[in-house]
Structures are given as structure tokens and as C-alpha cells.
C-alpha atoms as a PDB file:
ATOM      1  CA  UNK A   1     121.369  99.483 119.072  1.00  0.00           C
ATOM      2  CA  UNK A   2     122.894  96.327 119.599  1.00  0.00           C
ATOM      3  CA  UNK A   3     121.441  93.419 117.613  1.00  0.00           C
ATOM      4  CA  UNK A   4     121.745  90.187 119.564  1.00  0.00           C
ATOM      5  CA  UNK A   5     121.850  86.467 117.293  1.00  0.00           C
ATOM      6  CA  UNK A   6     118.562  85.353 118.074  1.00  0.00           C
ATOM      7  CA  UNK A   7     117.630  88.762 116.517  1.00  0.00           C
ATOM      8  CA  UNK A   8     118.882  88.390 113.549  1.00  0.00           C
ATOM      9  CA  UNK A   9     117.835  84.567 113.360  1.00  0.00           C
ATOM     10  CA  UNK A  10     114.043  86.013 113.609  1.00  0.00           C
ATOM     11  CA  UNK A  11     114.758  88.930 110.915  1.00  0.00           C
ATOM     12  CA  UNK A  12     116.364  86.547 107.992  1.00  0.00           C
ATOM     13  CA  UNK A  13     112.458  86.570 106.384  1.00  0.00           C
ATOM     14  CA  UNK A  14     112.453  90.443 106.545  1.00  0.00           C
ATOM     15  CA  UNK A  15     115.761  90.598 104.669  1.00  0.00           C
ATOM     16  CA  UNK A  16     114.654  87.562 101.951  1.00  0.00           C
ATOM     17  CA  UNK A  17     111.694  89.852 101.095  1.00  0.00           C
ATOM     18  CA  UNK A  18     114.157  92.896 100.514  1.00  0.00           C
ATOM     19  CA  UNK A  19     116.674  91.075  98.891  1.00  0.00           C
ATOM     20  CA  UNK A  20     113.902  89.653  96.277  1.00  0.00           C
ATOM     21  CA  UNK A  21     112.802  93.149  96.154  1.00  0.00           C
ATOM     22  CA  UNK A  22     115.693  95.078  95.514  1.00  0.00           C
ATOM     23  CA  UNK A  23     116.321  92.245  92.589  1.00  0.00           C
ATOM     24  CA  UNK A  24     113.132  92.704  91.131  1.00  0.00           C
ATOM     25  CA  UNK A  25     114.092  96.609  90.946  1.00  0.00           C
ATOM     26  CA  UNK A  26     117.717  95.867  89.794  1.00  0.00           C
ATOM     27  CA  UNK A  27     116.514  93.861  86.627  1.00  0.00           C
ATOM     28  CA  UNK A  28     114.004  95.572  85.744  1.00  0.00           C
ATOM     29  CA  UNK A  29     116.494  98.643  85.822  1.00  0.00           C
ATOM     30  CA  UNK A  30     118.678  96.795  84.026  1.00  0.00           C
ATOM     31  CA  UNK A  31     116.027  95.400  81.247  1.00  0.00           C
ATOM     32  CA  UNK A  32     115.254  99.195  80.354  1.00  0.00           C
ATOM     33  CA  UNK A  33     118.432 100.692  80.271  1.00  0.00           C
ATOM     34  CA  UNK A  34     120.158  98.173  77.657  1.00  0.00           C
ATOM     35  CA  UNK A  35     117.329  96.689  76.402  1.00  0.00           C
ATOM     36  CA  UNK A  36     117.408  99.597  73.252  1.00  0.00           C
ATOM     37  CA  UNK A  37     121.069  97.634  72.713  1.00  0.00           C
ATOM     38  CA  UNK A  38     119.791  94.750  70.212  1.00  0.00           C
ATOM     39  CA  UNK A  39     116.696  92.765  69.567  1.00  0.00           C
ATOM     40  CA  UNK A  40     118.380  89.589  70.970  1.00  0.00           C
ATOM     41  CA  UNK A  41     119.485  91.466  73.833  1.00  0.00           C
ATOM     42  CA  UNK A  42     116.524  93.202  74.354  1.00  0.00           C
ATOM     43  CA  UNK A  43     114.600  89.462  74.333  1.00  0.00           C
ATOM     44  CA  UNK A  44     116.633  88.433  77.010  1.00  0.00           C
ATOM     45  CA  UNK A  45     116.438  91.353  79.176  1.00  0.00           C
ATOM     46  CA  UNK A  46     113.201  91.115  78.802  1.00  0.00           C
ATOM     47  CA  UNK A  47     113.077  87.268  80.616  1.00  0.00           C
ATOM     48  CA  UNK A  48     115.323  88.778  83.417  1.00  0.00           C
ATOM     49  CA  UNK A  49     113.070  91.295  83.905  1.00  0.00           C
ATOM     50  CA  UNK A  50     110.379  88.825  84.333  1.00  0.00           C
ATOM     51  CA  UNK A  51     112.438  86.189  86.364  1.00  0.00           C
ATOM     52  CA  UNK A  52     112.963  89.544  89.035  1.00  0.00           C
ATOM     53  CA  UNK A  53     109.432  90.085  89.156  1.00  0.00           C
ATOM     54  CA  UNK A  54     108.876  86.291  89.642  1.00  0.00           C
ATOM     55  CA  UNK A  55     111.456  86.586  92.684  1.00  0.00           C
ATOM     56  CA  UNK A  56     109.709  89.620  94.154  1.00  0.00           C
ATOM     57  CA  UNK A  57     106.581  87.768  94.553  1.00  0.00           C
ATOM     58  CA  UNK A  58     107.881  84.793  96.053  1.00  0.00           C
ATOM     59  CA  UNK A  59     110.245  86.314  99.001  1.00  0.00           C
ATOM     60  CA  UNK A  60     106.829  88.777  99.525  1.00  0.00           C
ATOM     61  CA  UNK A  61     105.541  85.502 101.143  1.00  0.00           C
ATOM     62  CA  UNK A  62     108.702  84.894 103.942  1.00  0.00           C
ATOM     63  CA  UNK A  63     107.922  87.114 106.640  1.00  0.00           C
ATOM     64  CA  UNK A  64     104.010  86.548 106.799  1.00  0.00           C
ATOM     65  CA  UNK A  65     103.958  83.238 106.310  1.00  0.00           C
ATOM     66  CA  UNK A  66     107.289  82.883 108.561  1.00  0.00           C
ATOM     67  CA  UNK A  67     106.039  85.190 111.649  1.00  0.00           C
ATOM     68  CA  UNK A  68     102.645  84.265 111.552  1.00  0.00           C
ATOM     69  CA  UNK A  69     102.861  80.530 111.795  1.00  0.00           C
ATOM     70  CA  UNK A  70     106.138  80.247 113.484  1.00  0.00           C
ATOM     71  CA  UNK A  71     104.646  78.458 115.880  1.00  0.00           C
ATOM     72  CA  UNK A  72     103.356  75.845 114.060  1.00  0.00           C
ATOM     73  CA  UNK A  73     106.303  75.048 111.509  1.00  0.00           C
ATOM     74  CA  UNK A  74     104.066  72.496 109.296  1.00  0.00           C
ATOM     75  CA  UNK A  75     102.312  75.202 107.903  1.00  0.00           C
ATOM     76  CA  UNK A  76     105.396  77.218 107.108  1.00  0.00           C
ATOM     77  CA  UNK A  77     106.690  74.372 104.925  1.00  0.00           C
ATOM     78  CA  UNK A  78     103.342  74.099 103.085  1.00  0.00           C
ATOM     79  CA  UNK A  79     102.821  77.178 102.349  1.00  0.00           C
ATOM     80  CA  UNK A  80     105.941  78.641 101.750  1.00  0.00           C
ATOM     81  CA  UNK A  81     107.106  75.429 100.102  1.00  0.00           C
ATOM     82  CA  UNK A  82     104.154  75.946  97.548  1.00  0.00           C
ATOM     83  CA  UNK A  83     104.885  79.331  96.337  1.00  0.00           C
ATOM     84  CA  UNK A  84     108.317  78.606  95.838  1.00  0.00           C
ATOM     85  CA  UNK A  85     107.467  75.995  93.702  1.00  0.00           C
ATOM     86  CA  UNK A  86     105.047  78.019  91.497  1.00  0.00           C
ATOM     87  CA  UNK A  87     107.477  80.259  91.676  1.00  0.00           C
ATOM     88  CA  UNK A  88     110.649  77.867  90.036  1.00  0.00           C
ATOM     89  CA  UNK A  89     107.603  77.066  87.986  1.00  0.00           C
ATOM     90  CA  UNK A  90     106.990  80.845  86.640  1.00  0.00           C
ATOM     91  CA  UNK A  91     110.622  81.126  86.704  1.00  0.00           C
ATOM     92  CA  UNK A  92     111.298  78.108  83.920  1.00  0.00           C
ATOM     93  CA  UNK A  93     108.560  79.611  81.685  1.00  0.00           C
ATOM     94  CA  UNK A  94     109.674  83.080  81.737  1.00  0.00           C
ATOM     95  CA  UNK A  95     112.780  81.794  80.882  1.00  0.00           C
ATOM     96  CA  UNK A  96     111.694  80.101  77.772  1.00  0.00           C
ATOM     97  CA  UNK A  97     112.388  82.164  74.587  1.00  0.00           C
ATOM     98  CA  UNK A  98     108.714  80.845  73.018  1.00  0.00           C
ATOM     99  CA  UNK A  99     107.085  81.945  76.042  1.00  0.00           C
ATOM    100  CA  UNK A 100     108.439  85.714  75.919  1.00  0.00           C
ATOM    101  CA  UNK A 101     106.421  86.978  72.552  1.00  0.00           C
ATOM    102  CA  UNK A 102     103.695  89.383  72.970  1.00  0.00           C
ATOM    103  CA  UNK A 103     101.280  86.238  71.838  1.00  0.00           C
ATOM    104  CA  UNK A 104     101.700  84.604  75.487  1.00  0.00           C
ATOM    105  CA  UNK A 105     101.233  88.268  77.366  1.00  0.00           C
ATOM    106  CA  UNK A 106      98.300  87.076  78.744  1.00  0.00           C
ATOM    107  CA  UNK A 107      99.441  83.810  79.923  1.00  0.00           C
ATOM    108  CA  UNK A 108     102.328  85.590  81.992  1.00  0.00           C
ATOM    109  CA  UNK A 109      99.805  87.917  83.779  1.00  0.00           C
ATOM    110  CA  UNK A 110      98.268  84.516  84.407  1.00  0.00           C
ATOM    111  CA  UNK A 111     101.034  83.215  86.407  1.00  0.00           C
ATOM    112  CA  UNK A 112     101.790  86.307  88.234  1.00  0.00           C
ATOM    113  CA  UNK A 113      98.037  86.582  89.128  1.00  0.00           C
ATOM    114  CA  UNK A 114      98.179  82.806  90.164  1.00  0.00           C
ATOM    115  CA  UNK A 115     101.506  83.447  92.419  1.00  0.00           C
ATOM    116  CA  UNK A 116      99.667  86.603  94.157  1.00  0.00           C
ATOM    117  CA  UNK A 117      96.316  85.166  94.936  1.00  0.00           C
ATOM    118  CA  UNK A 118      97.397  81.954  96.388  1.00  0.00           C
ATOM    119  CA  UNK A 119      98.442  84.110  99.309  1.00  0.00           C
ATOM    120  CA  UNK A 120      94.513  84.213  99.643  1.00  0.00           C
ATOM    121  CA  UNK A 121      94.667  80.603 101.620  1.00  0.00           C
ATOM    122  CA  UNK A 122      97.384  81.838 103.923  1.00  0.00           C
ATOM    123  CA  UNK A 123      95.837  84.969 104.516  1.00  0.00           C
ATOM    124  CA  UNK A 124      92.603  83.878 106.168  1.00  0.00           C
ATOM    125  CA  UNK A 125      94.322  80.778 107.623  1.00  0.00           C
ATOM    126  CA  UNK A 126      96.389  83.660 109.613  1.00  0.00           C
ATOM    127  CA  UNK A 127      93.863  85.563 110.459  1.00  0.00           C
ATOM    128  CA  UNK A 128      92.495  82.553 112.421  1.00  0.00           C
ATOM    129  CA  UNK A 129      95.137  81.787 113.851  1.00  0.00           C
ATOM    130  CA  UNK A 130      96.365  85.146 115.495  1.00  0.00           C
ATOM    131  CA  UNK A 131      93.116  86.091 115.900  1.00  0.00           C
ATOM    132  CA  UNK A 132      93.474  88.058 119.335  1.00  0.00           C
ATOM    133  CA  UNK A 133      96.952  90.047 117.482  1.00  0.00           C
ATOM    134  CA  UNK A 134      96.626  93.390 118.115  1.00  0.00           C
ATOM    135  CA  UNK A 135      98.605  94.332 114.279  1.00  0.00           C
ATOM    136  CA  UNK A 136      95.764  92.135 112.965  1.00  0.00           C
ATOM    137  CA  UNK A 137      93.645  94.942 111.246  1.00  0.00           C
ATOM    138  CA  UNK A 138      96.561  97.023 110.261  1.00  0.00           C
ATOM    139  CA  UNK A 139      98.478  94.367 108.950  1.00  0.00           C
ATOM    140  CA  UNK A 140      95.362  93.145 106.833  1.00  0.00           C
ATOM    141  CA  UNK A 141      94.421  96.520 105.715  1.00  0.00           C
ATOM    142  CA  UNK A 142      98.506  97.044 104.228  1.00  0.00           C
ATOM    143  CA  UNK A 143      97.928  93.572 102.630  1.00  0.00           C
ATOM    144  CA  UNK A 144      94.997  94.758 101.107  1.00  0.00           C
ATOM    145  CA  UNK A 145      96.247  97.616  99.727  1.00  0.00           C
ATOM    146  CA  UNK A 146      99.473  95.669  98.259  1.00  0.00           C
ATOM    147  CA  UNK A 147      96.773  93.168  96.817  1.00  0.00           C
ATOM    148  CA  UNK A 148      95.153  95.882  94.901  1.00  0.00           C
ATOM    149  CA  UNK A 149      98.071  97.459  93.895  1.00  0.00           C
ATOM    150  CA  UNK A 150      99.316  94.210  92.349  1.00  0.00           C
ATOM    151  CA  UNK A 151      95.678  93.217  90.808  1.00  0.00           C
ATOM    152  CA  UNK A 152      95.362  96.418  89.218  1.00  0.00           C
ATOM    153  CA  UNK A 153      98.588  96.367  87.296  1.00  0.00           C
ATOM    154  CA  UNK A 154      98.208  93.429  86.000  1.00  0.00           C
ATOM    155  CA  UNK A 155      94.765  94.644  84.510  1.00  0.00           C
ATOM    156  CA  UNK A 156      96.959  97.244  83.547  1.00  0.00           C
ATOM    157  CA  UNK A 157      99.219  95.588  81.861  1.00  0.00           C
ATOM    158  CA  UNK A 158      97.053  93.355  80.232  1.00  0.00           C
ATOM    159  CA  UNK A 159      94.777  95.464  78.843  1.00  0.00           C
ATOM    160  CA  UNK A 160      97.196  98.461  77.331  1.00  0.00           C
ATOM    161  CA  UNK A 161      95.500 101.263  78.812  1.00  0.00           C
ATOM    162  CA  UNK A 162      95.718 104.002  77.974  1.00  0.00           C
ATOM    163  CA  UNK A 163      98.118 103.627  75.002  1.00  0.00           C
ATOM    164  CA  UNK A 164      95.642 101.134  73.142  1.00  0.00           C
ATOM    165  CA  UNK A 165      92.990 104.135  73.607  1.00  0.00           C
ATOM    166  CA  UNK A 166      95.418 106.802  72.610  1.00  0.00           C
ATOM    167  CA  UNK A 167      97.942 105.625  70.033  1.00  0.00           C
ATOM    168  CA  UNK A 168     101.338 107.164  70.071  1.00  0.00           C
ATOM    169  CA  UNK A 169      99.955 109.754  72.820  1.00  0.00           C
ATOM    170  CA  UNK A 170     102.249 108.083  75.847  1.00  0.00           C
ATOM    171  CA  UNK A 171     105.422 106.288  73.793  1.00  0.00           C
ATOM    172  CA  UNK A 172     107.402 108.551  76.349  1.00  0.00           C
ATOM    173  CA  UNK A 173     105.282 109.063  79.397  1.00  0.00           C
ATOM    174  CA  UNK A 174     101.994 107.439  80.963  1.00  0.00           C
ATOM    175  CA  UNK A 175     101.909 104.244  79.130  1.00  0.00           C
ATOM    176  CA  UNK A 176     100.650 100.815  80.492  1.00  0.00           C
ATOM    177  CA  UNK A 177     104.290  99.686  81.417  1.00  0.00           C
ATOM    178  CA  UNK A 178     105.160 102.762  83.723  1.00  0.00           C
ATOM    179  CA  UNK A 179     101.727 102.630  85.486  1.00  0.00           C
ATOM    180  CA  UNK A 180     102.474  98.713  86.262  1.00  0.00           C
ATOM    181  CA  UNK A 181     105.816  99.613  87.720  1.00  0.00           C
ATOM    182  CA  UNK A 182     104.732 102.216  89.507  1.00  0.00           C
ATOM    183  CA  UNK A 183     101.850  99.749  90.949  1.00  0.00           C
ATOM    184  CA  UNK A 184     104.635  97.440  91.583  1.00  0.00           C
ATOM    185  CA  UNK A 185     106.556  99.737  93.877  1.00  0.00           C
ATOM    186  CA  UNK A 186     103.321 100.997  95.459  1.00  0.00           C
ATOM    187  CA  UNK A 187     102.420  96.970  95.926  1.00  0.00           C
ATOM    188  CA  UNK A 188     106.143  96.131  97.600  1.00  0.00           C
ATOM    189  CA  UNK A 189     106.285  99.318 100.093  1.00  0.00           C
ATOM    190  CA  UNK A 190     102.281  98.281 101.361  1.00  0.00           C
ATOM    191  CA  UNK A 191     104.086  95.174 101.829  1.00  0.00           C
ATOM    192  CA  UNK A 192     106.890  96.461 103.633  1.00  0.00           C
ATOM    193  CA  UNK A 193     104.656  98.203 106.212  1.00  0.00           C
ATOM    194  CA  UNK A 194     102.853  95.004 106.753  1.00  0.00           C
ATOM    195  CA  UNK A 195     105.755  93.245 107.480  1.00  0.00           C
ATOM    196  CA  UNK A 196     106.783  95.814 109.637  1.00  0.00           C
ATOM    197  CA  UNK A 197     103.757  95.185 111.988  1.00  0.00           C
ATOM    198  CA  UNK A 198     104.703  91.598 111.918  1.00  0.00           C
ATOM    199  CA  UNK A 199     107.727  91.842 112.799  1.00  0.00           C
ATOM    200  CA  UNK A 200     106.973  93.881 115.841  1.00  0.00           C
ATOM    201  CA  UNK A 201     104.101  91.364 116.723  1.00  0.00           C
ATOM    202  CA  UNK A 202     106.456  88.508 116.332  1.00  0.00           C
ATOM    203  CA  UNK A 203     108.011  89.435 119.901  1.00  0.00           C
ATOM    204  CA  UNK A 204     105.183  89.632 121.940  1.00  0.00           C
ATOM    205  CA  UNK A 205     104.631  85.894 120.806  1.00  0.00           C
ATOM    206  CA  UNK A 206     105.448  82.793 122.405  1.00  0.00           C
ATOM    207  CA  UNK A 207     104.619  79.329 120.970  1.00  0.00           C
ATOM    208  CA  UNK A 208     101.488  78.345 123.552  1.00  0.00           C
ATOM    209  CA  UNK A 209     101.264  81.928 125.196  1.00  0.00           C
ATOM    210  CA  UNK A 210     100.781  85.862 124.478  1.00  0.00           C
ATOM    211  CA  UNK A 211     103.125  87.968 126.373  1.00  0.00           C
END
């Protein structure tokens, strides 16, 4: 199928969120396969791993925020020009050696928490304004689900369940780390459906008009 410019111009969002993606993936893949190397190594693996899922989050915003207020540009800026700074925000903390213990765990679910839930504002200011969109419900009820599977591991990884309930039981398999990646991935393909729908709504919309 031939791809013409304009095309591609409206599909750049789609591919920020899978590039951000596929990093988050990559560092974390990264961070667990050499982190064993050294302690000092294993520290800053540990900081990439964070920075990745840092990235993830951000680039999630791009195509909602892009497709559903492309007509009204304003609100693309603000919105996507606020998560990106909490994001270089998250970013220069993770990256701060003092910042990485286990002390501050809490404080980095924090941030991620804070990145995910300001998509709360966008969300129902979208909803408004597409309204009469026939991928309204679907696209909410993906969002949803990526919401809650984002929520719930960082509960999970917060809390140390089950491994704080069972010590020693799951060093191999089943601990609180695997469940919040697994989350993660869950989280990032819910998104990818929703910004599937979008993307296919995005062309039955004109600025002023519904084809």
C-alpha cells in the first residue's frame, strides 16, 4: 500500500510512542542482562532502566494528545509541552546517583504516578471535545485498561508483593519486579490499541467539520 507524505506527516506521533516504547523495553533488557556485571554497573543500569521507563510514559502522550486536538494546536503545546517537562524533570532525578537507593523507592513511584495521572486533564478535556467520535468509548475503555495496568504496578512495585509476604519463595520467578514489567507491557499494548482507534478516527476529521 502506498503511503503518500501527508500520511506519514499525520503518523510521526504513532511512531514517537513506539520508538519511546521499544526504548523503554531495550533498557530495561539491557539493565537485567549486565546488571549481575558489578555493583557500579549495576547502579547505573539501574538509572537507564528508569530514564526508559521515564521515556515510555512521555511519547504514550503523542498520538492522543496529537490526534485528538489537532485541530486546535494550543492545546497540543500545553499539554504535550507539560509532560515533557515532567518528564526531563523525572529524567534528571532518575539520573541522580542519591536518588537511585532503595530509600527514595517510593519517591520514584511518585513521579511515575504523577507523569501517568496528569493524562487525567487531557483525557476528559478530549472527551469533550470529540464528543460525537464514534472510537470514543473504545478508545476510553483501552485507556482505561492501560491506566490500570500502570496504577497497579506501581502498587506493585511499591509494596513488594508477594516477595515481602513470602521471603526467598520468588528470587527466581513471581516477584514484585516481573509482575510490574509484565503490567508495563500489558499497560503499552492497551495503549497501542487506543492509538490505533485514533489514528483511524483522525481521517474522518476535518478542522470545523466531520466527514
Amino acid at each position: 500500500m502506498d503511503i503518500t507524505m501527508h500520511e506519514m506527516g499525520t503518523r510521526w506521533p504513532f511512531f514517537v510512542f513506539l520508538s519511546g516504547s521499544m526504548f523503554c523495553l531495550l533498557s530495561s533488557s539491557i539493565c537485567h542482562l549486565f546488571s549481575c556485571h558489578s555493583h557500579p554497573l549495576s547502579l547505573l543500569l539501574l538509572r537507564v532502566d528508569y530514564v526508559g521507563i521515564t521515556i515510555m510514559i512521555i511519547t504514550s502522550f503523542f498520538p492522543p494528545i496529537y490526534y485528538m486536538f489537532q485541530c486546535d494546536p494550543h492545546w497540543q503545546f500545553v499539554y504535550l509541552g507539560g509532560i515533557t517537562a515532567m518528564g526531563i524533570f523525572t529524567i534528571a532525578t532518575m539520573l541522580s546517583p542519591a536518588l537511585s537507593s532503595g530509600k527514595y523507592r517510593g519517591f520514584r513511584a511518585l513521579l511515575f504516578s504523577s507523569m501517568g495521572l496528569f493524562g487525567i486533564i487531557p483525557a476528559i478535556h478530549a472527551v469533550f471535545v470529540n464528543w460525537g467520535n464514534p472510537q470514543r468509548n473504545a478508545t476510553l475503555a483501552y485507556e482505561a485498561a492501560m491506566a490500570v495496568s500502570y496504577l497497579t504496578g506501581v502498587l506493585v512495585y511499591v509494596s513488594r508483593v508477594p516477595e515481602r509476604c513470602k521471603p526467598g519463595w520468588f528470587d527466581l520467578v513471581g516477584h514484585s519486579h516481573q509482575i510490574f514489567h509484565v503490567l508495563v507491557v500489558m499497560g503499552a499494548l492497551a495503549h497501542y490499541g487506543a492509538s490505533l482507534h485514533i489514528l483511524d478516527a483522525q481521517y474522518a476529521i476535518t478542522c470545523g467539520r466531520t466527514i
